[in-house]
C-alpha atoms as a PDB file:
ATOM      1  CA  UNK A   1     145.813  96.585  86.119  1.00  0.00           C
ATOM      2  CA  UNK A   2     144.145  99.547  84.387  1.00  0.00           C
ATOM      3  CA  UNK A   3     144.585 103.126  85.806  1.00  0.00           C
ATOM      4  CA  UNK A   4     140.948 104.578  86.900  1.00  0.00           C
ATOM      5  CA  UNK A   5     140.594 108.307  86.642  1.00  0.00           C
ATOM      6  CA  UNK A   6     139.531 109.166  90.123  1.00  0.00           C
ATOM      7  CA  UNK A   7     137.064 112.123  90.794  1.00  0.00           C
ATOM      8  CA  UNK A   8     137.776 115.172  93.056  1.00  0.00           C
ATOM      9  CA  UNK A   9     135.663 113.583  95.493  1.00  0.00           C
ATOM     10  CA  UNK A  10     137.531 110.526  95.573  1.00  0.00           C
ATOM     11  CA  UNK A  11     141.206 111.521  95.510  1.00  0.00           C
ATOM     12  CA  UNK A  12     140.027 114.218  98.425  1.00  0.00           C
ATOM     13  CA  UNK A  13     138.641 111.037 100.616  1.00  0.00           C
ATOM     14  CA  UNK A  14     142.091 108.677  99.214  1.00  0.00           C
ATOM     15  CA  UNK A  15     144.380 111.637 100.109  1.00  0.00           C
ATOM     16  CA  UNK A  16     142.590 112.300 103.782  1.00  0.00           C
ATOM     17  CA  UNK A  17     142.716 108.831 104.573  1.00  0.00           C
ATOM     18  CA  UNK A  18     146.255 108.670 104.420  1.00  0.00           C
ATOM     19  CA  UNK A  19     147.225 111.735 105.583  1.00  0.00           C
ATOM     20  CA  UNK A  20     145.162 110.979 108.720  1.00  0.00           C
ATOM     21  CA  UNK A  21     142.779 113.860 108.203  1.00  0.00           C
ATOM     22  CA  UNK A  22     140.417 115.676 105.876  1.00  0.00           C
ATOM     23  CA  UNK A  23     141.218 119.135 104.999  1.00  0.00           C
ATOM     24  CA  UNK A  24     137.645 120.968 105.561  1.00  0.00           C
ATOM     25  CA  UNK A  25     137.156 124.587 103.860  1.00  0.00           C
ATOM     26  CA  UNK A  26     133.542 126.389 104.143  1.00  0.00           C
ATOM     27  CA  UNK A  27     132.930 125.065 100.399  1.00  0.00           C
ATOM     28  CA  UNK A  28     132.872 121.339 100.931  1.00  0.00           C
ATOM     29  CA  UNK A  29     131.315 121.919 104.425  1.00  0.00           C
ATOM     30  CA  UNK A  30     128.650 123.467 102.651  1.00  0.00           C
ATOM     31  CA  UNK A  31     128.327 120.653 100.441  1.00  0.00           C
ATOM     32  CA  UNK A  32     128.717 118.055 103.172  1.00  0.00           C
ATOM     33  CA  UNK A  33     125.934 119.855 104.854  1.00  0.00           C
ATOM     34  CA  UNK A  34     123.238 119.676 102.035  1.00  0.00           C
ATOM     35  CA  UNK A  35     124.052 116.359 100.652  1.00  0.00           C
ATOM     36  CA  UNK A  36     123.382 115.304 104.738  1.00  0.00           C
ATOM     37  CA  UNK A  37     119.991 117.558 104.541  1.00  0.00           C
ATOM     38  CA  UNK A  38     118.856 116.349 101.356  1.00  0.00           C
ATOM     39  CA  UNK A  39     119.452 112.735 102.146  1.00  0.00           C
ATOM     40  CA  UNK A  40     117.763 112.771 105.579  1.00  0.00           C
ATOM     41  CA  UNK A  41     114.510 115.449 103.693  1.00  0.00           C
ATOM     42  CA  UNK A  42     114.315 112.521 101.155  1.00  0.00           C
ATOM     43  CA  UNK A  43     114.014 109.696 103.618  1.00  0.00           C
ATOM     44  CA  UNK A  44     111.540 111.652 105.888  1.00  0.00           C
ATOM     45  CA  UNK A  45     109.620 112.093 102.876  1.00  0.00           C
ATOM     46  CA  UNK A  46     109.864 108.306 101.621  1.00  0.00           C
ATOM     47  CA  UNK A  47     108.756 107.183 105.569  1.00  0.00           C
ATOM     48  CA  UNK A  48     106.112 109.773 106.029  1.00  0.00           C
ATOM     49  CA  UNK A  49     104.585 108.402 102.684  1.00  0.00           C
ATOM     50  CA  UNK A  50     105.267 104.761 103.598  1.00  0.00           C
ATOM     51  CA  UNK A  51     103.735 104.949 106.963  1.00  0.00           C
ATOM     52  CA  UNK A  52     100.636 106.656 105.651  1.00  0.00           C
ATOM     53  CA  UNK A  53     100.188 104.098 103.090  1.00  0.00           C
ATOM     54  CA  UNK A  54     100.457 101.510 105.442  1.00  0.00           C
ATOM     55  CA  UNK A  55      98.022 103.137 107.646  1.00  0.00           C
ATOM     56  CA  UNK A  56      95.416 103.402 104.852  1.00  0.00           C
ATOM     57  CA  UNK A  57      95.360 100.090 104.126  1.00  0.00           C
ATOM     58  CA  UNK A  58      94.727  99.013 107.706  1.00  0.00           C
ATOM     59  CA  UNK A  59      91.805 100.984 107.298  1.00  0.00           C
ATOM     60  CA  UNK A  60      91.410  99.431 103.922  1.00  0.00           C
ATOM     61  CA  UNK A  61      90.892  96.421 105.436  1.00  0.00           C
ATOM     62  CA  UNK A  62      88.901  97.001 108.505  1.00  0.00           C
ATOM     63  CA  UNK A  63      86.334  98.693 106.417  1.00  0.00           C
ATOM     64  CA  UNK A  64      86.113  95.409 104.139  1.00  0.00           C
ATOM     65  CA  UNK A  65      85.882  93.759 107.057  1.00  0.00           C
ATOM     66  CA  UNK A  66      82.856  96.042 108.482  1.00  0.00           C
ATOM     67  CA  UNK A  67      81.493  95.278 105.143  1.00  0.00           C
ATOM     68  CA  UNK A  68      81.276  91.662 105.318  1.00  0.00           C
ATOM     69  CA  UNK A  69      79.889  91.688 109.042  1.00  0.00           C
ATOM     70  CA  UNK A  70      77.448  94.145 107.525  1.00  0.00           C
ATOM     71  CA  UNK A  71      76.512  92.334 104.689  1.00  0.00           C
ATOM     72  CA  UNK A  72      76.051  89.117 106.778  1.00  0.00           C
ATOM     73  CA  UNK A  73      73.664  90.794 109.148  1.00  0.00           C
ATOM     74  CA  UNK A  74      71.874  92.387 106.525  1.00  0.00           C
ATOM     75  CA  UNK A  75      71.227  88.853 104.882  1.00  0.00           C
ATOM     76  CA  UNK A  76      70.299  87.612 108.277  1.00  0.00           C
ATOM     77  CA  UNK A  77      67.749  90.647 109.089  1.00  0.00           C
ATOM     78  CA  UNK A  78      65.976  90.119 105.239  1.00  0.00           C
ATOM     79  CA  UNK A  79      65.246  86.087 106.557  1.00  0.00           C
ATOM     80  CA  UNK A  80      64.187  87.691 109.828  1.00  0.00           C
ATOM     81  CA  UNK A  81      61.667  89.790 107.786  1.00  0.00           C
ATOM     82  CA  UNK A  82      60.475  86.989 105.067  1.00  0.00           C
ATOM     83  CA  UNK A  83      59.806  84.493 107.469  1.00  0.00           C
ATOM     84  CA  UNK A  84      58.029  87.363 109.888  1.00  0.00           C
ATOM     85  CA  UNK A  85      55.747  88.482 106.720  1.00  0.00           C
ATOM     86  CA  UNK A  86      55.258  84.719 105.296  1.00  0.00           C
ATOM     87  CA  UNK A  87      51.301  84.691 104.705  1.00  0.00           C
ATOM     88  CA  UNK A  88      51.418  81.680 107.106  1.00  0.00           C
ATOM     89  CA  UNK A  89      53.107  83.420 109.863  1.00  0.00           C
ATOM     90  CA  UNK A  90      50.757  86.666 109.674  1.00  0.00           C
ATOM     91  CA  UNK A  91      47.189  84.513 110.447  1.00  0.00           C
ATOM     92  CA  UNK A  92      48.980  82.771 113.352  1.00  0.00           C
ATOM     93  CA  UNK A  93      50.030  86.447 114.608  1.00  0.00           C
ATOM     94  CA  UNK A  94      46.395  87.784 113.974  1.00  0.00           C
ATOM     95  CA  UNK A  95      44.396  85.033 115.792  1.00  0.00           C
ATOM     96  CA  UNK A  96      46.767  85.017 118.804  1.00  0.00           C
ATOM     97  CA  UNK A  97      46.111  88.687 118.649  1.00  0.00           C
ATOM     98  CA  UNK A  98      42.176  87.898 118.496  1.00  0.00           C
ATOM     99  CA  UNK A  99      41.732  88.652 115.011  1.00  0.00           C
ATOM    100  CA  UNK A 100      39.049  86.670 112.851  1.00  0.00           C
ATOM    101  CA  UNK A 101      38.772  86.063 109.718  1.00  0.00           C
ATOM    102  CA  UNK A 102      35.935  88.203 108.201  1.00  0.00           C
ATOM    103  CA  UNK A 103      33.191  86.978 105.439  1.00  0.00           C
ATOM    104  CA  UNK A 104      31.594  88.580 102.408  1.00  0.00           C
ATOM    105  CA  UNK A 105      28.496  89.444 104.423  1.00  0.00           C
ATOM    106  CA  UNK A 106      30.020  91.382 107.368  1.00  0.00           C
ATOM    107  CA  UNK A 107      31.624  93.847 105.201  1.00  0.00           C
ATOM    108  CA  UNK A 108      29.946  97.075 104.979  1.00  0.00           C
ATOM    109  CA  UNK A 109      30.783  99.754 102.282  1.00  0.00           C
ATOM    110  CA  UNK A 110      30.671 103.139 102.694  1.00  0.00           C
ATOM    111  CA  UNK A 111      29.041 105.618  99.496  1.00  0.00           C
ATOM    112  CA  UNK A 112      30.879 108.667  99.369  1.00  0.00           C
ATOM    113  CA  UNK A 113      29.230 111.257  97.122  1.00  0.00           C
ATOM    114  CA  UNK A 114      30.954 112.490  94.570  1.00  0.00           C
ATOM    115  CA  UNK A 115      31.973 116.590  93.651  1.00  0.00           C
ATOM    116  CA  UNK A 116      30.179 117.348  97.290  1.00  0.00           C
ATOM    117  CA  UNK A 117      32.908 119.328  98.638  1.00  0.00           C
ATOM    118  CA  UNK A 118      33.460 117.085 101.257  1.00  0.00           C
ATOM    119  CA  UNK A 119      37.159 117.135 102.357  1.00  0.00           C
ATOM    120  CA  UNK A 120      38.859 113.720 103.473  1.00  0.00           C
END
């Protein structure tokens, strides 16, 4: 079996493990410390950024979904309005309302002189 050159690291770990304790000194303390730190700052970071993606795409997707409800009653309120202003539609409105047709000869026009002064 080939000999593996082991690191510092490792032959520390291997040599506490069968001595039945680590030897601590401020130095790898220190470095037990960060690594700890930087591990947990990096997987706060990586969930913050997670859950805030996660939360704009909910939003994402309730806005499309306003959209299409939107867009639906939109469509709806335009056939509302062409059938409301259908030529048809606007007589039967006017002579329920008492309107009547009017003829050439009951329309009066008014003359209104021109460069008079007169404001409208």
């Amino acid at each position: 079996m080939p000999t593996v050159k082991q690191t510092s690291l490792v032959t520390w770990v291997a040599h506490g493990i069968k001595r039945g304790r680590f030897e601590w000194d401020r130095r790898k303390v220190r470095w037990a410390i960060a690594a700890v730190l930087t591990v947990t700052l990096i997987a706060s970071a990586y969930l913050l950024v997670t859950s805030h993606t996660a939360a704009q795409g909910r939003r994402i997707e309730q806005l499309r979904a306003d959209l299409l409800r939107l867009e639906a009653e939109n469509e709806g309120l335009e056939e509302e309005i062409a059938r409301a202003a259908a030529t048809s539609r606007l007589n039967e409105r006017a002579a329920r309302l008492g309107f009547v047709p009017v003829g050439a000869e009951q329309v009066e026009f008014l003359a209104v002189p021109v460069g008079s002064g007169a404001q409208p």
